[in-house]
C-alpha atoms as a PDB file:
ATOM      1  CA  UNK A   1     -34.087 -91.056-260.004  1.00  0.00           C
ATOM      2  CA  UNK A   2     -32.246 -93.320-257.780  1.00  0.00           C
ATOM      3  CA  UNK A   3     -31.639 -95.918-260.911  1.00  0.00           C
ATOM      4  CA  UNK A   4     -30.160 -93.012-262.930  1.00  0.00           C
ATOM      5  CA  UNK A   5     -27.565 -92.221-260.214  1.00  0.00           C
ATOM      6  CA  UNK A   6     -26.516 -96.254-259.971  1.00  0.00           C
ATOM      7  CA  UNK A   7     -26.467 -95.946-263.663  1.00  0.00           C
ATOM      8  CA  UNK A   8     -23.703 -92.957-263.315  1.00  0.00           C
ATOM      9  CA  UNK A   9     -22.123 -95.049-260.835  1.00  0.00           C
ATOM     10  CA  UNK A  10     -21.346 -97.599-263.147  1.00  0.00           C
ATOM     11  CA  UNK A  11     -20.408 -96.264-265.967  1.00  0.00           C
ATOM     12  CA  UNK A  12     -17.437 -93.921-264.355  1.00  0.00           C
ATOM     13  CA  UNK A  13     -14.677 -96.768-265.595  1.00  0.00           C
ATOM     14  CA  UNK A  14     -11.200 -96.875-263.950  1.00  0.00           C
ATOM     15  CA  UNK A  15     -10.239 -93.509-265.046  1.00  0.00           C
ATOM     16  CA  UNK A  16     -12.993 -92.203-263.247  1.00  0.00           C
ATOM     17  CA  UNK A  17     -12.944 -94.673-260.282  1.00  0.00           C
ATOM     18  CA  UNK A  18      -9.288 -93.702-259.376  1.00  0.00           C
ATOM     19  CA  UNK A  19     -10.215 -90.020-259.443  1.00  0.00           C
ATOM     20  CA  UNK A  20     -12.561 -90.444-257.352  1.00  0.00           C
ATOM     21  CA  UNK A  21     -10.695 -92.205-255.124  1.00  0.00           C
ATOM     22  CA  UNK A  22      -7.933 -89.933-254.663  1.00  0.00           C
ATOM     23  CA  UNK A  23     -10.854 -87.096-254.533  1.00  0.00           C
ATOM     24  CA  UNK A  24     -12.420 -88.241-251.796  1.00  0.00           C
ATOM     25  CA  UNK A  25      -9.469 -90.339-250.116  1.00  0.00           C
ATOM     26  CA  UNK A  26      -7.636 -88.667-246.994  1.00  0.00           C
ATOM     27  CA  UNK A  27      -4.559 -89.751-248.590  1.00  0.00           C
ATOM     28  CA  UNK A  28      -4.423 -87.420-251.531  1.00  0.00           C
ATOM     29  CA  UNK A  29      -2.921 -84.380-249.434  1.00  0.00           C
ATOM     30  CA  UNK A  30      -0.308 -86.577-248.124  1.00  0.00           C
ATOM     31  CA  UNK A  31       0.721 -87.986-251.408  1.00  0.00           C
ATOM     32  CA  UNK A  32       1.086 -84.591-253.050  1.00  0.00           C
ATOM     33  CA  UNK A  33       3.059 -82.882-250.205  1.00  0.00           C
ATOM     34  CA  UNK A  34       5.383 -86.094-250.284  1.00  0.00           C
ATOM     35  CA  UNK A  35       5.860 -86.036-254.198  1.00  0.00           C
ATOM     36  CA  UNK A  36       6.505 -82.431-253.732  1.00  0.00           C
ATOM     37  CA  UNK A  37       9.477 -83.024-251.380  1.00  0.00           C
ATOM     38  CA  UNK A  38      10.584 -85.924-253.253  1.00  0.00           C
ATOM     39  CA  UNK A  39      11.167 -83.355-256.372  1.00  0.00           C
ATOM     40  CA  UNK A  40      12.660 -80.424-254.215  1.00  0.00           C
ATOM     41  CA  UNK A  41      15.191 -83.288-253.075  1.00  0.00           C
ATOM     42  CA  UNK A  42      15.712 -84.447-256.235  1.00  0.00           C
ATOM     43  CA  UNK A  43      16.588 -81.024-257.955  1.00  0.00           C
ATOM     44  CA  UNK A  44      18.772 -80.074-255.006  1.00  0.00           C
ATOM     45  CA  UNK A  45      20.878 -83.507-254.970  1.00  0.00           C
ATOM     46  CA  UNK A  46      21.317 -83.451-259.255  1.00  0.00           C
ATOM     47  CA  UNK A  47      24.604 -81.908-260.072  1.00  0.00           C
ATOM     48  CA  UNK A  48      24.274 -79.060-261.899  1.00  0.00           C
ATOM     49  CA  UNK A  49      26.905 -77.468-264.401  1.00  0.00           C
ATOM     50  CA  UNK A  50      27.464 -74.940-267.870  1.00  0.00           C
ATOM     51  CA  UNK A  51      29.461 -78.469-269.677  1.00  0.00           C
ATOM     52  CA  UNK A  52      29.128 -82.158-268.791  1.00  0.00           C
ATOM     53  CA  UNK A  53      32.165 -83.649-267.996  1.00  0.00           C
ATOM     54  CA  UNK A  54      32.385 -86.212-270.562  1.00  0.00           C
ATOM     55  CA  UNK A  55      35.817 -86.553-272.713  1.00  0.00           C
ATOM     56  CA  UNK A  56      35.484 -86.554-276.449  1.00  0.00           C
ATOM     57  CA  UNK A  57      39.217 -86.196-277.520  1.00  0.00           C
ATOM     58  CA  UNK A  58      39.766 -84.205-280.905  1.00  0.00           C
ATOM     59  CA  UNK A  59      43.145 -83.626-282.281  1.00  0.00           C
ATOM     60  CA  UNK A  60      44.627 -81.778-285.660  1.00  0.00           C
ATOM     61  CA  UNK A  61      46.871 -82.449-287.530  1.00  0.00           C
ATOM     62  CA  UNK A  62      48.752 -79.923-289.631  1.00  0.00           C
ATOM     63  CA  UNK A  63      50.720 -80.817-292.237  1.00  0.00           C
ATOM     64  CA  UNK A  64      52.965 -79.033-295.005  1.00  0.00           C
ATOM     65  CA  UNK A  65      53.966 -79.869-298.024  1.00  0.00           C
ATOM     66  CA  UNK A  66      55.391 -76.825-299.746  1.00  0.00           C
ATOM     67  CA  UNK A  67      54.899 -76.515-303.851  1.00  0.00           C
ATOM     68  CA  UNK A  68      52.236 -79.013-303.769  1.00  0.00           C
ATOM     69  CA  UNK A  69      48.519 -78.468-305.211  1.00  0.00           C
ATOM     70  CA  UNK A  70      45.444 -79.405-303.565  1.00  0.00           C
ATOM     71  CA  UNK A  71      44.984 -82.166-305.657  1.00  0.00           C
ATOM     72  CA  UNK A  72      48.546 -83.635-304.803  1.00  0.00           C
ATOM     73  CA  UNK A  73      48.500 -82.828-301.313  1.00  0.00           C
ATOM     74  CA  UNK A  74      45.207 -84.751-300.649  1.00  0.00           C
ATOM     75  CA  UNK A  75      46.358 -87.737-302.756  1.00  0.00           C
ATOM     76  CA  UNK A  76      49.861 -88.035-301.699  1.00  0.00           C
ATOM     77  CA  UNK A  77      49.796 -86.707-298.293  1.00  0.00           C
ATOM     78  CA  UNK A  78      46.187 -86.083-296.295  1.00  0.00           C
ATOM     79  CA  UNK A  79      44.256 -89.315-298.023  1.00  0.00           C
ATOM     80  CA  UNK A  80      47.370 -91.635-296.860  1.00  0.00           C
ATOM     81  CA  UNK A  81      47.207 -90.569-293.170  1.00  0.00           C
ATOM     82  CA  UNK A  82      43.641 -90.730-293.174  1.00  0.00           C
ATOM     83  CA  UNK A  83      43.668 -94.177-293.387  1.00  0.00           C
ATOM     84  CA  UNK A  84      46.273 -94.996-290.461  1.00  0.00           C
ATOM     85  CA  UNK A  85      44.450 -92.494-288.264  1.00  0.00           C
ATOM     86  CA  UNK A  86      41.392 -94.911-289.029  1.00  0.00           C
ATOM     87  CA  UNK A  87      43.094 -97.887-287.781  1.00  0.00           C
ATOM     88  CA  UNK A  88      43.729 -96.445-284.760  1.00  0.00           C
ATOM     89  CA  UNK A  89      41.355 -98.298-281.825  1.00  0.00           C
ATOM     90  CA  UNK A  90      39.003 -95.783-280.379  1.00  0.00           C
ATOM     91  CA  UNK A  91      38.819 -93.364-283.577  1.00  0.00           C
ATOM     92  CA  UNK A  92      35.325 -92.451-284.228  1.00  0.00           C
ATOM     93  CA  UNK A  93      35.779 -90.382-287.338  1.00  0.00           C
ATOM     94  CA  UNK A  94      38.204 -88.576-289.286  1.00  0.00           C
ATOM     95  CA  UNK A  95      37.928 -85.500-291.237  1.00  0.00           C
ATOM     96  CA  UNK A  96      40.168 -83.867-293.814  1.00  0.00           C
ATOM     97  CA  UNK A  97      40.769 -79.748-295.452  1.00  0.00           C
ATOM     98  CA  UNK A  98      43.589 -79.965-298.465  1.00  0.00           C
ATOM     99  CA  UNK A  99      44.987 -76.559-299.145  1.00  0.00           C
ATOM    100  CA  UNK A 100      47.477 -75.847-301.919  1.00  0.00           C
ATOM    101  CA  UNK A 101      50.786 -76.528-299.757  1.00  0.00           C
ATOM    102  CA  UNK A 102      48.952 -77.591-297.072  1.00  0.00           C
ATOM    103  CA  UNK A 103      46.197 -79.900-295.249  1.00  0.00           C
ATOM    104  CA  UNK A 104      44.049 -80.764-292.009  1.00  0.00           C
ATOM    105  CA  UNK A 105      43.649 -83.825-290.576  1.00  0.00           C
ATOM    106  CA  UNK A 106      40.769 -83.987-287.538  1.00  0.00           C
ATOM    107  CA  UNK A 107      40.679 -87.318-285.440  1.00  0.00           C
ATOM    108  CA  UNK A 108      37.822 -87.613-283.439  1.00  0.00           C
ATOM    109  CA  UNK A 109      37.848 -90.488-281.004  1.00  0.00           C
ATOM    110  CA  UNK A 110      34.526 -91.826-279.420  1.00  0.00           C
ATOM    111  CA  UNK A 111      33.013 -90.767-275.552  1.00  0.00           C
ATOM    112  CA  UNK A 112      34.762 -91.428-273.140  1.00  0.00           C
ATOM    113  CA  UNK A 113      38.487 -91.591-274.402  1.00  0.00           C
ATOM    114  CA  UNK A 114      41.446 -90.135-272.476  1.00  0.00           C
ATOM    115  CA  UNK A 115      42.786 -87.162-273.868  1.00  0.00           C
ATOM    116  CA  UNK A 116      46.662 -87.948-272.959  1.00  0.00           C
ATOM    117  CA  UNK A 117      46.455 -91.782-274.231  1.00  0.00           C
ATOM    118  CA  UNK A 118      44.587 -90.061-277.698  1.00  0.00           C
ATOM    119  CA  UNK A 119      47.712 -88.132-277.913  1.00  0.00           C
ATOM    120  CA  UNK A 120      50.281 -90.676-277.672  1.00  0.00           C
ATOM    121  CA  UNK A 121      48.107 -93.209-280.000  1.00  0.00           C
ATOM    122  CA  UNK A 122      48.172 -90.243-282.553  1.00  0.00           C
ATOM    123  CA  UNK A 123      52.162 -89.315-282.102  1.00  0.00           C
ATOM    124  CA  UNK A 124      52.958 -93.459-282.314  1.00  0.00           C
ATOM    125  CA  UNK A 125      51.563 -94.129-285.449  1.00  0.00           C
ATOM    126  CA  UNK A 126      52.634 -90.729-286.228  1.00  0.00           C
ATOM    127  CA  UNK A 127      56.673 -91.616-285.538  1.00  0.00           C
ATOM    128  CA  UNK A 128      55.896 -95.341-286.777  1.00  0.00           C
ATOM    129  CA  UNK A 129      55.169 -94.129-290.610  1.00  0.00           C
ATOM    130  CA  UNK A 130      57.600 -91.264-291.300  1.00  0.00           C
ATOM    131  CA  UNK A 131      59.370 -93.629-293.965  1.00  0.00           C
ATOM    132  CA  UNK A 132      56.251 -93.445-295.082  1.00  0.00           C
ATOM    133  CA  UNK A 133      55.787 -89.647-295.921  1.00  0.00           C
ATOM    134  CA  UNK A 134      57.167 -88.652-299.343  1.00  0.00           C
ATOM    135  CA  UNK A 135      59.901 -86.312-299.922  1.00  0.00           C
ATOM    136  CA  UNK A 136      59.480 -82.662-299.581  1.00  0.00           C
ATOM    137  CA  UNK A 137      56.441 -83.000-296.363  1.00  0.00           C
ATOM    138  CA  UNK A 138      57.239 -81.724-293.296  1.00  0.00           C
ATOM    139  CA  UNK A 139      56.734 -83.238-290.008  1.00  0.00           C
ATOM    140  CA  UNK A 140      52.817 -82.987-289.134  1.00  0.00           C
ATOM    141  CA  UNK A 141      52.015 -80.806-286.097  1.00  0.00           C
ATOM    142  CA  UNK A 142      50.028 -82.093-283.341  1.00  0.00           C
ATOM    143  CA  UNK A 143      47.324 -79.947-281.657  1.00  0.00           C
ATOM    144  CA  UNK A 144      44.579 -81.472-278.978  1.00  0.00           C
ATOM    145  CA  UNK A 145      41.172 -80.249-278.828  1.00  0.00           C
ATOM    146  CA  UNK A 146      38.992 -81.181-276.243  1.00  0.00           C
ATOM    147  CA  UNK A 147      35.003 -80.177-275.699  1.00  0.00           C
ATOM    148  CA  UNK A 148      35.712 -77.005-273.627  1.00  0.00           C
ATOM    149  CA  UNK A 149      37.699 -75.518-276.399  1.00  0.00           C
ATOM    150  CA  UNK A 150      34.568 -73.961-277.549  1.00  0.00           C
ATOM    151  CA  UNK A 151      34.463 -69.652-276.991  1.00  0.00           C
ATOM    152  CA  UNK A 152      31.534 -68.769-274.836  1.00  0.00           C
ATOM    153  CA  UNK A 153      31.665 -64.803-275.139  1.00  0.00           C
ATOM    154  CA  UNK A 154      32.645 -62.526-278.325  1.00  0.00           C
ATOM    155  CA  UNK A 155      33.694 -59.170-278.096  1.00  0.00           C
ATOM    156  CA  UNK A 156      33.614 -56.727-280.999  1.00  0.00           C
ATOM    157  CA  UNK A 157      35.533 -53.500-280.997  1.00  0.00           C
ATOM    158  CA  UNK A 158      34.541 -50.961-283.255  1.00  0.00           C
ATOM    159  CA  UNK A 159      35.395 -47.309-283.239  1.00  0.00           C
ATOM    160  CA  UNK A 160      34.772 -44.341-285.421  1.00  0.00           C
ATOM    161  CA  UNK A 161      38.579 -43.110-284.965  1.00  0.00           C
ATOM    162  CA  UNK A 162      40.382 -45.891-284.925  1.00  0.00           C
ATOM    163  CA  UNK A 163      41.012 -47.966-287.999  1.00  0.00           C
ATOM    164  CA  UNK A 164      41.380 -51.800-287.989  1.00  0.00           C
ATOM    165  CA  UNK A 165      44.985 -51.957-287.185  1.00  0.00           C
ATOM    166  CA  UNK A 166      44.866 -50.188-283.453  1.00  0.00           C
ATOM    167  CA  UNK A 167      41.238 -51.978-282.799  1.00  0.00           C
ATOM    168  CA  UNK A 168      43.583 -55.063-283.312  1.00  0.00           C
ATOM    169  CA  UNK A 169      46.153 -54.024-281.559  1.00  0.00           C
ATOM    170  CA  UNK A 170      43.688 -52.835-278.788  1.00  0.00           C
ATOM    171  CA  UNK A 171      42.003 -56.402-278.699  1.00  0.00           C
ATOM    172  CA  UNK A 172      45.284 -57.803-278.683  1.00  0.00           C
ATOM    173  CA  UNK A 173      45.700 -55.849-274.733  1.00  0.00           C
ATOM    174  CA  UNK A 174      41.727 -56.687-273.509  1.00  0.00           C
ATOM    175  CA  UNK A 175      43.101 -60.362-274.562  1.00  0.00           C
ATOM    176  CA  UNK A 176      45.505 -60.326-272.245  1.00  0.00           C
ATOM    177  CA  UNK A 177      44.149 -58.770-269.853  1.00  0.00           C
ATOM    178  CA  UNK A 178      41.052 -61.318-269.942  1.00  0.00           C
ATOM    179  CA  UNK A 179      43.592 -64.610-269.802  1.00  0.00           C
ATOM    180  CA  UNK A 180      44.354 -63.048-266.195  1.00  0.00           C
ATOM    181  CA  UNK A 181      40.997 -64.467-265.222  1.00  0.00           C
ATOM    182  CA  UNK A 182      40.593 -67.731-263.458  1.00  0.00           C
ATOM    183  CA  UNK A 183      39.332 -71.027-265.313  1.00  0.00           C
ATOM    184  CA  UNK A 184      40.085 -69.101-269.185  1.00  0.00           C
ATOM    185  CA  UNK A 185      40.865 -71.024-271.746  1.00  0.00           C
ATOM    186  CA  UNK A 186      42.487 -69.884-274.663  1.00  0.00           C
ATOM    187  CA  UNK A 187      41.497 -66.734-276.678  1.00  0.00           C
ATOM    188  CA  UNK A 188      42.008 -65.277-280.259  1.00  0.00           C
ATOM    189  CA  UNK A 189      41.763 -62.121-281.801  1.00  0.00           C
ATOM    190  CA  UNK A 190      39.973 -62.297-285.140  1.00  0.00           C
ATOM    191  CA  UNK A 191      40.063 -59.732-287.790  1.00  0.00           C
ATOM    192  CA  UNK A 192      42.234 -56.739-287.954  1.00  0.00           C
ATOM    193  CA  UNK A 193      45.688 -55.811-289.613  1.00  0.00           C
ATOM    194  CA  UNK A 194      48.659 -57.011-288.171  1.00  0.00           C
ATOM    195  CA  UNK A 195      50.898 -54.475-287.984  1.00  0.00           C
ATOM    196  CA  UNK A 196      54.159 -55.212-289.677  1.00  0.00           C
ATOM    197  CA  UNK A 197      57.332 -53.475-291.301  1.00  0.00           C
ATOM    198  CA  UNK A 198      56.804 -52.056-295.183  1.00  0.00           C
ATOM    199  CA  UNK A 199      60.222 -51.627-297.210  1.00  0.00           C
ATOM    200  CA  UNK A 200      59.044 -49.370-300.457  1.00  0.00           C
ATOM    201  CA  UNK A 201      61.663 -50.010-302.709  1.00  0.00           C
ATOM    202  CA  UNK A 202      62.397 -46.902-305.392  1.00  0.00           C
ATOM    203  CA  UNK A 203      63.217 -48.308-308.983  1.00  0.00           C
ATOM    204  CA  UNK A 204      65.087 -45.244-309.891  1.00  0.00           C
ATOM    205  CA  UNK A 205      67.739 -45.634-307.008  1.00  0.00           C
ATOM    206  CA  UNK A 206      68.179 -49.439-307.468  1.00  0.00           C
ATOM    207  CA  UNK A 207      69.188 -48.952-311.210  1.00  0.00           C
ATOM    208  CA  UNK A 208      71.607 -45.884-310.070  1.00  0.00           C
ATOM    209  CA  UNK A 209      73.437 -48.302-307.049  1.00  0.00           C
ATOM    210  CA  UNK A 210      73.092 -51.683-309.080  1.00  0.00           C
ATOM    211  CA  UNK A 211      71.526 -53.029-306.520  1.00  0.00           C
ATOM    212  CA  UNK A 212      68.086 -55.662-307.026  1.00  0.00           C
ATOM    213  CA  UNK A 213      65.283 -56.734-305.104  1.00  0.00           C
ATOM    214  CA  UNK A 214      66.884 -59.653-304.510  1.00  0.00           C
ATOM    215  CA  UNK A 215      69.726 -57.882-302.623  1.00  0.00           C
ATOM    216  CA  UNK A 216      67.176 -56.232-300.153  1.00  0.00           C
ATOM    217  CA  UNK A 217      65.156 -59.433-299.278  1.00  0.00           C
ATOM    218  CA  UNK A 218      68.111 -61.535-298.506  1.00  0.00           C
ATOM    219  CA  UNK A 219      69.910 -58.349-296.362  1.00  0.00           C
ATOM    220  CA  UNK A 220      66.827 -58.084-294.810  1.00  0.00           C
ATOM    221  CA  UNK A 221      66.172 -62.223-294.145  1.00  0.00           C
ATOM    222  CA  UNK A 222      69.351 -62.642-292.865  1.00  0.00           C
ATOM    223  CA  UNK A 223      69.712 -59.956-290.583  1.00  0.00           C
ATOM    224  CA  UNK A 224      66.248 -60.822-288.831  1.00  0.00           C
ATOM    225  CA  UNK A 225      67.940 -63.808-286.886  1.00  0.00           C
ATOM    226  CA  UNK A 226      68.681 -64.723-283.767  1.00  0.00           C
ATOM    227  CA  UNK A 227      70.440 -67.905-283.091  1.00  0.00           C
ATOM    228  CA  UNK A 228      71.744 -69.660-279.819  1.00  0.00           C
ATOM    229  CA  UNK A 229      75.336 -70.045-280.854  1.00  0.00           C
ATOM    230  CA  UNK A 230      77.225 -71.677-277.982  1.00  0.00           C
ATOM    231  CA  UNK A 231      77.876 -71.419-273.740  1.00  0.00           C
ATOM    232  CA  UNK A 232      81.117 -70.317-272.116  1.00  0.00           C
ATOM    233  CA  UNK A 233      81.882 -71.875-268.825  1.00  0.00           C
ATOM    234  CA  UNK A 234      83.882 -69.502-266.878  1.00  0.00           C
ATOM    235  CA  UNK A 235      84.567 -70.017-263.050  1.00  0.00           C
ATOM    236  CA  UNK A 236      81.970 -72.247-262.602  1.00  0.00           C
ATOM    237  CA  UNK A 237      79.831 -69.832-264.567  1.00  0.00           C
ATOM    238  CA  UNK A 238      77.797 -71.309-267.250  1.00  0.00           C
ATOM    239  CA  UNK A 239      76.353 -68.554-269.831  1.00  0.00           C
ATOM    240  CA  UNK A 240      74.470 -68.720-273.124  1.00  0.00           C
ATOM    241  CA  UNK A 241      75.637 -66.868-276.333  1.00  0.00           C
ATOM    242  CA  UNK A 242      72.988 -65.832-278.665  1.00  0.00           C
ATOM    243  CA  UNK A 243      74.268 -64.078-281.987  1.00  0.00           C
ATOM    244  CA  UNK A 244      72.211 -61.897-283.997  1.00  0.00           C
ATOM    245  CA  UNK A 245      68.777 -60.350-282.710  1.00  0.00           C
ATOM    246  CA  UNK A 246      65.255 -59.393-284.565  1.00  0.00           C
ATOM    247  CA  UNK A 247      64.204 -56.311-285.900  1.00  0.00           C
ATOM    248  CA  UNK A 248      62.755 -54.297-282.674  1.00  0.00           C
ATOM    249  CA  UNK A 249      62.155 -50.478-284.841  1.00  0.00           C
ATOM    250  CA  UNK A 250      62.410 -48.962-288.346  1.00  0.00           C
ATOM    251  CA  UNK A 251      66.040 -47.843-288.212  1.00  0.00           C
ATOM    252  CA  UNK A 252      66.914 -51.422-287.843  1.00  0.00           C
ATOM    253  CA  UNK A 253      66.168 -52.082-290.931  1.00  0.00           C
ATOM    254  CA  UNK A 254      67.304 -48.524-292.656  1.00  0.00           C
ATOM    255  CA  UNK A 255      70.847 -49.289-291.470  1.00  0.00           C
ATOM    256  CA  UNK A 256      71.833 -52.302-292.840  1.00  0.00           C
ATOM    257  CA  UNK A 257      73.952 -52.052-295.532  1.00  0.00           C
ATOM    258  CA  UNK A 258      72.681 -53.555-298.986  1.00  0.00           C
ATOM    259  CA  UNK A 259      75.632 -53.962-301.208  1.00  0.00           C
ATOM    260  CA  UNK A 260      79.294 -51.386-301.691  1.00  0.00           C
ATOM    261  CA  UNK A 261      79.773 -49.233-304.844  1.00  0.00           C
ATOM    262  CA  UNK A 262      83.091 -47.468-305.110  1.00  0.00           C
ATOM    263  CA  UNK A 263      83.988 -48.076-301.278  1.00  0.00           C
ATOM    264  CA  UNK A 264      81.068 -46.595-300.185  1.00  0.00           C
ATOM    265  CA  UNK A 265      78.580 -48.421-298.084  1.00  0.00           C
ATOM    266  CA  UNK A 266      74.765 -48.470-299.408  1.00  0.00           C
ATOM    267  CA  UNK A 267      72.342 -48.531-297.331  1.00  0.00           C
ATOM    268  CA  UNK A 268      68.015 -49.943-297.175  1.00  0.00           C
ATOM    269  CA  UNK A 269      67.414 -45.986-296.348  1.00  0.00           C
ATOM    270  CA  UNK A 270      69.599 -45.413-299.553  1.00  0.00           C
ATOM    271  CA  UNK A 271      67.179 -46.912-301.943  1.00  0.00           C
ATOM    272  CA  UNK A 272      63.942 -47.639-299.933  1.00  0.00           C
ATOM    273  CA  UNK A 273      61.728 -45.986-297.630  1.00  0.00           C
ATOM    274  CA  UNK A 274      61.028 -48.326-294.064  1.00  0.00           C
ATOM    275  CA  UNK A 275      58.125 -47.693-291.793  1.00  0.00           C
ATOM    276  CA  UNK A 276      56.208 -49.747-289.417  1.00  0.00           C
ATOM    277  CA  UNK A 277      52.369 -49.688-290.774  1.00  0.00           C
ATOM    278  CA  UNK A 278      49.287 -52.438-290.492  1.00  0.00           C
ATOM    279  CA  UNK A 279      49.518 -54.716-293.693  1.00  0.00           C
ATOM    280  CA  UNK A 280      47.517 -54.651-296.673  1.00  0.00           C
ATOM    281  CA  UNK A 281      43.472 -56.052-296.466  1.00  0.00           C
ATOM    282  CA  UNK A 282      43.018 -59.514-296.630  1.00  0.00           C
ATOM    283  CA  UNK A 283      40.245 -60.196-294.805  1.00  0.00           C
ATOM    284  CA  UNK A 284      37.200 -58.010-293.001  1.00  0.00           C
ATOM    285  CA  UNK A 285      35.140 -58.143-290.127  1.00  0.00           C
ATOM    286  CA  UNK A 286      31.835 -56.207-290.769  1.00  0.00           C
ATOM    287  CA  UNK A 287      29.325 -55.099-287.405  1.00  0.00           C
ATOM    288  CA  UNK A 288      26.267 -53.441-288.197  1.00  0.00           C
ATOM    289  CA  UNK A 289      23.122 -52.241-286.019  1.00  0.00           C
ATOM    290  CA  UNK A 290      20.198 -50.667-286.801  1.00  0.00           C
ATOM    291  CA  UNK A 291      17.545 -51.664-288.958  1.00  0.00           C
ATOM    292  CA  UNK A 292      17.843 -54.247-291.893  1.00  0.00           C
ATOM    293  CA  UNK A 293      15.909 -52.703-294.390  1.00  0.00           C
ATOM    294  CA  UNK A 294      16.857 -51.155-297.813  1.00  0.00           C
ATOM    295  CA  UNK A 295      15.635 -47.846-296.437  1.00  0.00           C
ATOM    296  CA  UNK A 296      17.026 -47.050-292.966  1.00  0.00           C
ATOM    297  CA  UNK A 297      20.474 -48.940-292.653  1.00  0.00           C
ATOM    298  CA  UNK A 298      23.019 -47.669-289.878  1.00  0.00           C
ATOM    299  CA  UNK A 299      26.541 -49.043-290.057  1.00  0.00           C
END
């Protein structure tokens, strides 16, 4: 009996020898309570917080280039810059979108890059290569974006009354409202139609004034102005002139005057109805609840 329990004894190995030590040591309780603080401590000293504050600089370029295809604006314009924002030191990667008229550009420097000096390396090379940039391109636009331009709460608005345009136009208020509390960013209002001023033009009436299309879009375009036009300095008075001012209601636009026939003035209201209505459907933004089956769907 007593060679069975040496044979026990022996054959524990470490794993079992430093259990048993801590088992039957005095120590054990000590250890444990000390560990324990030492973790308490630990998670009460580590700074805690919703984004680390590390800088990864990202900034977009916007570029124009009116007329153009896809195809010519990313082989004339967006594959060209591509390659100087690449040479730039501290670019990570760079990313491209080619539109018809139009492209993206995304620089993305590495960690730990100032945001400020990002911007200035961009805007240099920028300023140092406009000889560069073929006819017809307009001058890119520079936007930062940093890792805290990222939205952390949506809001939809939906309503069985209201149609798209006044939800808009409703978000458009909360948005406002919500950029009134401290530490926002910037917001944006997705979906929804902008509400904007219709001129239905009637085809009889422009044939009986001689008056075209053309007439009524550049009345229109060139009345919608407003343009700083000088300052007067008078008595030590210094005041700015503006001429011209943009279109604030309907009869705006129903009294300007479109062409003369016979001495007689004609009018937008002459040969066009004006109203202020949301535009036309480009674009929807669906929110559904219920169930997703075939049988039982709520929208």
């Amino acid at each position: 009996m007593s060679d069975n329990i040496k044979n026990d004894e022996v054959d524990l190995g470490i794993a079992g020898k430093l259990t048993k030590a801590f088992i039957t040591s005095p120590l054990s309780i000590i250890l444990f309570f000390a560990m324990l603080g030492a973790g308490i401590i630990g998670l009460i000293s580590t700074p805690r917080q919703e984004d680390p504050q590390i800088s990864v600089p990202m900034i977009d370029l916007f570029v124009e280039y009116p007329g153009a295809s896809s195809d010519e604006v990313a082989n004339i314009v967006i594959k060209p810059l591509e390659r100087l924002m690449s040479h730039i030191l501290g670019v990570k990667h760079v990313y491209s979108v080619s539109d018809k008229g139009q492209g993206i550009i995304t620089v993305e420097f590495d960690v730990g890059q100032e945001m400020n000096a990002s911007i200035i390396k961009v805007r240099d090379k920028m300023l140092a290569n406009l000889d560069f940039m073929p006819p017809g391109v307009r001058s890119p636009l520079i936007k930062p974006k940093e890792i805290d331009d990222v939205p952390i709460i949506n809001l939809t608005l939906w309503s069985k009354s209201l149609d798209d345009g006044q939800l808009r136009s409703l978000g458009l208020e909360l948005l406002q409202q919500l950029e009134k509390i401290k530490d926002t960013n910037n917001g944006f209002v997705v979906g929804g139609r902008k509400e904007i001023f219709h001129i239905d033009a009637y085809p009889g009436r422009l044939a009986g004034y001689g008056v075209s299309i053309q007439q009524i879009a550049g009345t229109v375009g060139s009345a919608n102005v407003s343009d700083h036009t000088g300052d007067i300095e008078l008595n030590g008075y210094k005041m700015e002139v503006y001429s011209g001012d943009f279109f604030k209601k309907v009869e705006d636009i129903e009294n300007l005057v479109v062409s003369v026939k016979d001495g007689m003035p004609i009018y937008v209201r002459d040969v066009a109805d004006v109203y202020y209505a949301p535009e036309e459907t480009d674009h929807m933004v669906n929110y559904y609840t219920g169930k997703a089956n075939k049988t039982n769907i709520k929208a």
